[in-house]
N, C-alpha and C. Protein backbone atom coordinates (compact mmCIF):
# COMPACT_ATOMS: atom_id res chain seq x y z
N UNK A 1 11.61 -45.69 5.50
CA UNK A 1 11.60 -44.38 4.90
C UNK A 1 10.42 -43.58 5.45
N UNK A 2 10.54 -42.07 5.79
CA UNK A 2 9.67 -41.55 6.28
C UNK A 2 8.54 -41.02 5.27
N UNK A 3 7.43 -40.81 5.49
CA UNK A 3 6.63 -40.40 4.27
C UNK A 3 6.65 -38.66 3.83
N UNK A 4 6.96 -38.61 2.78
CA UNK A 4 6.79 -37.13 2.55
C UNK A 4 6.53 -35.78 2.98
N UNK A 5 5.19 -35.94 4.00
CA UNK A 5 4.39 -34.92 4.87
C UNK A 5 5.57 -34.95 6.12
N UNK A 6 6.14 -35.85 6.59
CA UNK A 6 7.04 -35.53 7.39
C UNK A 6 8.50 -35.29 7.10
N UNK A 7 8.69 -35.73 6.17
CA UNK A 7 10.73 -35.10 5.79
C UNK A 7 9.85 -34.00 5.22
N UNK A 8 8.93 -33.37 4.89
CA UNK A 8 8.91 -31.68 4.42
C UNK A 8 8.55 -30.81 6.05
N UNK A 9 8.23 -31.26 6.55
CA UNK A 9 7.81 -30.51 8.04
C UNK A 9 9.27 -30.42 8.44
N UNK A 10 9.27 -28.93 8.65
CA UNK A 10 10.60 -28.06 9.56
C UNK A 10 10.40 -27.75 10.78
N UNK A 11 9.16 -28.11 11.07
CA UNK A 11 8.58 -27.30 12.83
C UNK A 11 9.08 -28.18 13.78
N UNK A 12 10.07 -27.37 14.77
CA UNK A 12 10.62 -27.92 15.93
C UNK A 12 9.67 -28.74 17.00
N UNK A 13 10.19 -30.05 17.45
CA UNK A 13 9.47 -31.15 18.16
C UNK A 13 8.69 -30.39 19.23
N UNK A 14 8.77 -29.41 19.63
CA UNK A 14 8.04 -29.18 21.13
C UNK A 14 7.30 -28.01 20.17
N UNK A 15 6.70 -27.87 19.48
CA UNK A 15 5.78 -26.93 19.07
C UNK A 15 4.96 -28.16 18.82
N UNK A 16 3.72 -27.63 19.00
CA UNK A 16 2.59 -28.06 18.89
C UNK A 16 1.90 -27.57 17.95
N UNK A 17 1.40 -27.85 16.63
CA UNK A 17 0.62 -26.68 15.77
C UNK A 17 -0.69 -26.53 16.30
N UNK A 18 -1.51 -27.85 16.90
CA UNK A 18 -2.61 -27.51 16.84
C UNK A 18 -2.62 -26.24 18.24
N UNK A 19 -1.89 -27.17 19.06
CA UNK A 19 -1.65 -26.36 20.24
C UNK A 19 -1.97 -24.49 19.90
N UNK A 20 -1.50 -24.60 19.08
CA UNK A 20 -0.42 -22.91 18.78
C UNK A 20 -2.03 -22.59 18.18
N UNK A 21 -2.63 -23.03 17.30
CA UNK A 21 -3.66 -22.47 16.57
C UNK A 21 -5.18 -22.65 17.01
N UNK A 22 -5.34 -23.21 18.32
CA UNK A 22 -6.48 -23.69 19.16
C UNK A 22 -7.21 -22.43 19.04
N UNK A 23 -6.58 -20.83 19.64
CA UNK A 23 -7.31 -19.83 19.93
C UNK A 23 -7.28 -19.24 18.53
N UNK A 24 -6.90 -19.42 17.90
CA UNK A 24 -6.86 -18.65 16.52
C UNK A 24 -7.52 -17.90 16.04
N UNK A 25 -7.97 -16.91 15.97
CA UNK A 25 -9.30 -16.45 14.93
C UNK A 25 -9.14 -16.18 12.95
N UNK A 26 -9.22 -16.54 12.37
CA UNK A 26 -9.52 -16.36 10.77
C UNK A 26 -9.64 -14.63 10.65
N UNK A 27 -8.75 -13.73 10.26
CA UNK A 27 -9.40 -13.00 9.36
C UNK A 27 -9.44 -11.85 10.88
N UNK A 28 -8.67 -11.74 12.28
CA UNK A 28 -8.80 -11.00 13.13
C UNK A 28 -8.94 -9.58 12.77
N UNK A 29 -7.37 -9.47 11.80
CA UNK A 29 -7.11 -8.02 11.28
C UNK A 29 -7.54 -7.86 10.09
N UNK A 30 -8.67 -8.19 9.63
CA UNK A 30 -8.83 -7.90 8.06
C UNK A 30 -9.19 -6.90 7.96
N UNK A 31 -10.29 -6.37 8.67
CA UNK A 31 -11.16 -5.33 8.89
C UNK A 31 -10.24 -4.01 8.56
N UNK A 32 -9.15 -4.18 9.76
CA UNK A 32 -8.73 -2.75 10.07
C UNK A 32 -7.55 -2.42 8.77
N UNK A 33 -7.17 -3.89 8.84
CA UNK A 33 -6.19 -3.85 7.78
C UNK A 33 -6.46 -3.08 6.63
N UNK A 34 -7.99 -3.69 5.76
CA UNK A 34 -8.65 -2.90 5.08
C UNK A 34 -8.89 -1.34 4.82
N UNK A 35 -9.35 -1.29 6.35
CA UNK A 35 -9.40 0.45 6.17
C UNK A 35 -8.09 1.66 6.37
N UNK A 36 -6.95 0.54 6.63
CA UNK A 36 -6.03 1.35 6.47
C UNK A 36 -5.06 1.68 5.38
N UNK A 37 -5.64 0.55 4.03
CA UNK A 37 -4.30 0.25 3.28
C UNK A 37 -5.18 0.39 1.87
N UNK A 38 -4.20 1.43 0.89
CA UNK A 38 -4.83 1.69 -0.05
C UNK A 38 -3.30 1.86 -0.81
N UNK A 39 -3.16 0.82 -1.73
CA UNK A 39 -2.34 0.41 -2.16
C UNK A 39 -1.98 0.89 -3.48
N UNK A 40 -1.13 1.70 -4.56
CA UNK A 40 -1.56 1.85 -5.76
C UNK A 40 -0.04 1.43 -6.28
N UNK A 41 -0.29 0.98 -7.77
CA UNK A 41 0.88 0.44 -8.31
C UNK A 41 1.46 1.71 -9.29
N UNK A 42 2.57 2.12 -9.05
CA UNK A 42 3.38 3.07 -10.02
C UNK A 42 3.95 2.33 -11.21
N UNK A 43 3.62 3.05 -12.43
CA UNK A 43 4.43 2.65 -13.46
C UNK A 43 5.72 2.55 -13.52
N UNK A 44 6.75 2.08 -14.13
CA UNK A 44 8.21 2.72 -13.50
C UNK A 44 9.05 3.68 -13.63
N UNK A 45 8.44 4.54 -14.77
CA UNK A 45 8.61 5.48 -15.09
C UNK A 45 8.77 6.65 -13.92
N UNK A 46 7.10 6.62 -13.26
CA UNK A 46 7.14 7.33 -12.27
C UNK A 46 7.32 6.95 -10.95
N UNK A 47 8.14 5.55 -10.55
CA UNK A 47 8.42 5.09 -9.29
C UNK A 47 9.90 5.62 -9.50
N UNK A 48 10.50 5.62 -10.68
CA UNK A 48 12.28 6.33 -10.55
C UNK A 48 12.05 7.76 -10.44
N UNK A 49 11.11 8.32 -10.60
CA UNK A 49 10.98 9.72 -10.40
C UNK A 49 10.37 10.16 -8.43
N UNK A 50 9.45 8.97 -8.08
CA UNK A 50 9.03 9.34 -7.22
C UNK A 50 9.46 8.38 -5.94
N UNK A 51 10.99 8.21 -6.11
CA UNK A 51 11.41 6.52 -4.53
C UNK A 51 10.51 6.57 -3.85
N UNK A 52 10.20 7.26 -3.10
CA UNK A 52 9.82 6.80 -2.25
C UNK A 52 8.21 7.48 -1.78
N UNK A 53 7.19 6.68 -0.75
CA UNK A 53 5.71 6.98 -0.59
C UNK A 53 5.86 8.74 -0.18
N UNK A 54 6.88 9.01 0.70
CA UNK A 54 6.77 10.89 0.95
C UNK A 54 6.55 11.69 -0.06
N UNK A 55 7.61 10.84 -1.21
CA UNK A 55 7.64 11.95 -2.69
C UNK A 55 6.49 12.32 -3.19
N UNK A 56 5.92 10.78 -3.34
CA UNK A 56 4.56 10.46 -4.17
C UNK A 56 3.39 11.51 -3.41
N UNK A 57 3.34 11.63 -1.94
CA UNK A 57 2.43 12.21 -1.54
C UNK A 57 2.87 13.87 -1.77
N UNK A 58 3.97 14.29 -1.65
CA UNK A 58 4.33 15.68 -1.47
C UNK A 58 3.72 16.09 -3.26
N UNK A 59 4.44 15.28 -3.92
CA UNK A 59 3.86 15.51 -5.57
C UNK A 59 2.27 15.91 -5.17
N UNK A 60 1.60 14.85 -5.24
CA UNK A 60 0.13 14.62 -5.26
C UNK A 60 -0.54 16.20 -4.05
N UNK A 61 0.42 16.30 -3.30
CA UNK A 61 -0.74 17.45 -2.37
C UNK A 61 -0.35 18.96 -3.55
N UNK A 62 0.81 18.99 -3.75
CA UNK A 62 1.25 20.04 -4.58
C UNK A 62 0.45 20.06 -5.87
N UNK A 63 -0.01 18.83 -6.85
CA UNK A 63 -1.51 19.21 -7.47
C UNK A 63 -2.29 19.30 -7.42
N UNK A 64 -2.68 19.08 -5.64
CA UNK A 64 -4.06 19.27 -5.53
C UNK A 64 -4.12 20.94 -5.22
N UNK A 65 -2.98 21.59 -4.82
CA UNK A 65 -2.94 23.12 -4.18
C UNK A 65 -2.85 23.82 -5.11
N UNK A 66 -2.46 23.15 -6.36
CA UNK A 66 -2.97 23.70 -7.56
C UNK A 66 -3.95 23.84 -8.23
N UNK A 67 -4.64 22.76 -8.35
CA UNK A 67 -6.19 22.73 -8.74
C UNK A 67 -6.98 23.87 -8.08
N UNK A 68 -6.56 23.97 -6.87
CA UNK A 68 -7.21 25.04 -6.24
C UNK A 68 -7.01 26.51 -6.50
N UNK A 69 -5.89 26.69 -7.79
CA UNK A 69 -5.54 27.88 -8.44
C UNK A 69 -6.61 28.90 -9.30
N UNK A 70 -7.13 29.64 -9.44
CA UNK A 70 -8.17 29.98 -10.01
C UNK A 70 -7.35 30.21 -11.33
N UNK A 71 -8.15 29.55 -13.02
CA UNK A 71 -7.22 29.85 -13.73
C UNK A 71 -7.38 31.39 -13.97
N UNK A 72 -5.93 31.75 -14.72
CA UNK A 72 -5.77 33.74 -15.03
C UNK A 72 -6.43 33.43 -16.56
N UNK A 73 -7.19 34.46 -16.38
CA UNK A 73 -7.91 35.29 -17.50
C UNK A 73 -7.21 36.43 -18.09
N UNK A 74 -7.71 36.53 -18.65
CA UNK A 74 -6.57 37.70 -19.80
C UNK A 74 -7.45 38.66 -19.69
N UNK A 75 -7.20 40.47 -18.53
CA UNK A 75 -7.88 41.01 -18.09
C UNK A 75 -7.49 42.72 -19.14
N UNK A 76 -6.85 41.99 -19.54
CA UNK A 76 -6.04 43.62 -20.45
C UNK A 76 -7.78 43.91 -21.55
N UNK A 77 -7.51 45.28 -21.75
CA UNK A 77 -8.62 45.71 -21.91
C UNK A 77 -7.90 45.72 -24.05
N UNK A 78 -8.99 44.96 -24.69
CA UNK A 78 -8.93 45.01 -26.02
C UNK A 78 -9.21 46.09 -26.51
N UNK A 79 -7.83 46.36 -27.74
CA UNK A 79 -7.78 47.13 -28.50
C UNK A 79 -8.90 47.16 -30.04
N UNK A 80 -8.93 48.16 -30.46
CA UNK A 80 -9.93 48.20 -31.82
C UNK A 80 -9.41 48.90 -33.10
């Protein structure tokens, strides 16, 4: 009977693991990975409102072009 560590191994006879992982580096893309990925979790409320990442951003620039609204003041001249 074969021992465990080998009837669970699926890797085809002519691969070599160590072979394959000699040059390897740990952690190559973490860096960039990092500075590119800013991940946020939607409630689901607003993931059925917003499918997909375009929506979410088109929403989000459209309140920020609002914020930039100066609020209206009530310029009518009071009565006495």
């Amino acid at each position: 009977m074969k021992k465990n560590s080998e009837m669970d191994d699926d890797l085809r006879p002519e691969y070599d693991i160590k072979q394959l992982l000699k040059e390897s580096v740990r952690g190559k893309y973490a860096q960039r990975y990092d500075e590119g990925t800013n991940l946020v979790l939607l409630d689901s409320d607003l993931a059925d409102a917003f499918p997909t990442a375009e929506a979410v951003n088109e929403a989000l620039r459209l309140v920020l072009r609002l914020s930039k609204i100066p609020a209206a003041t009530d310029k009518r001249p009071t009565t006495t």
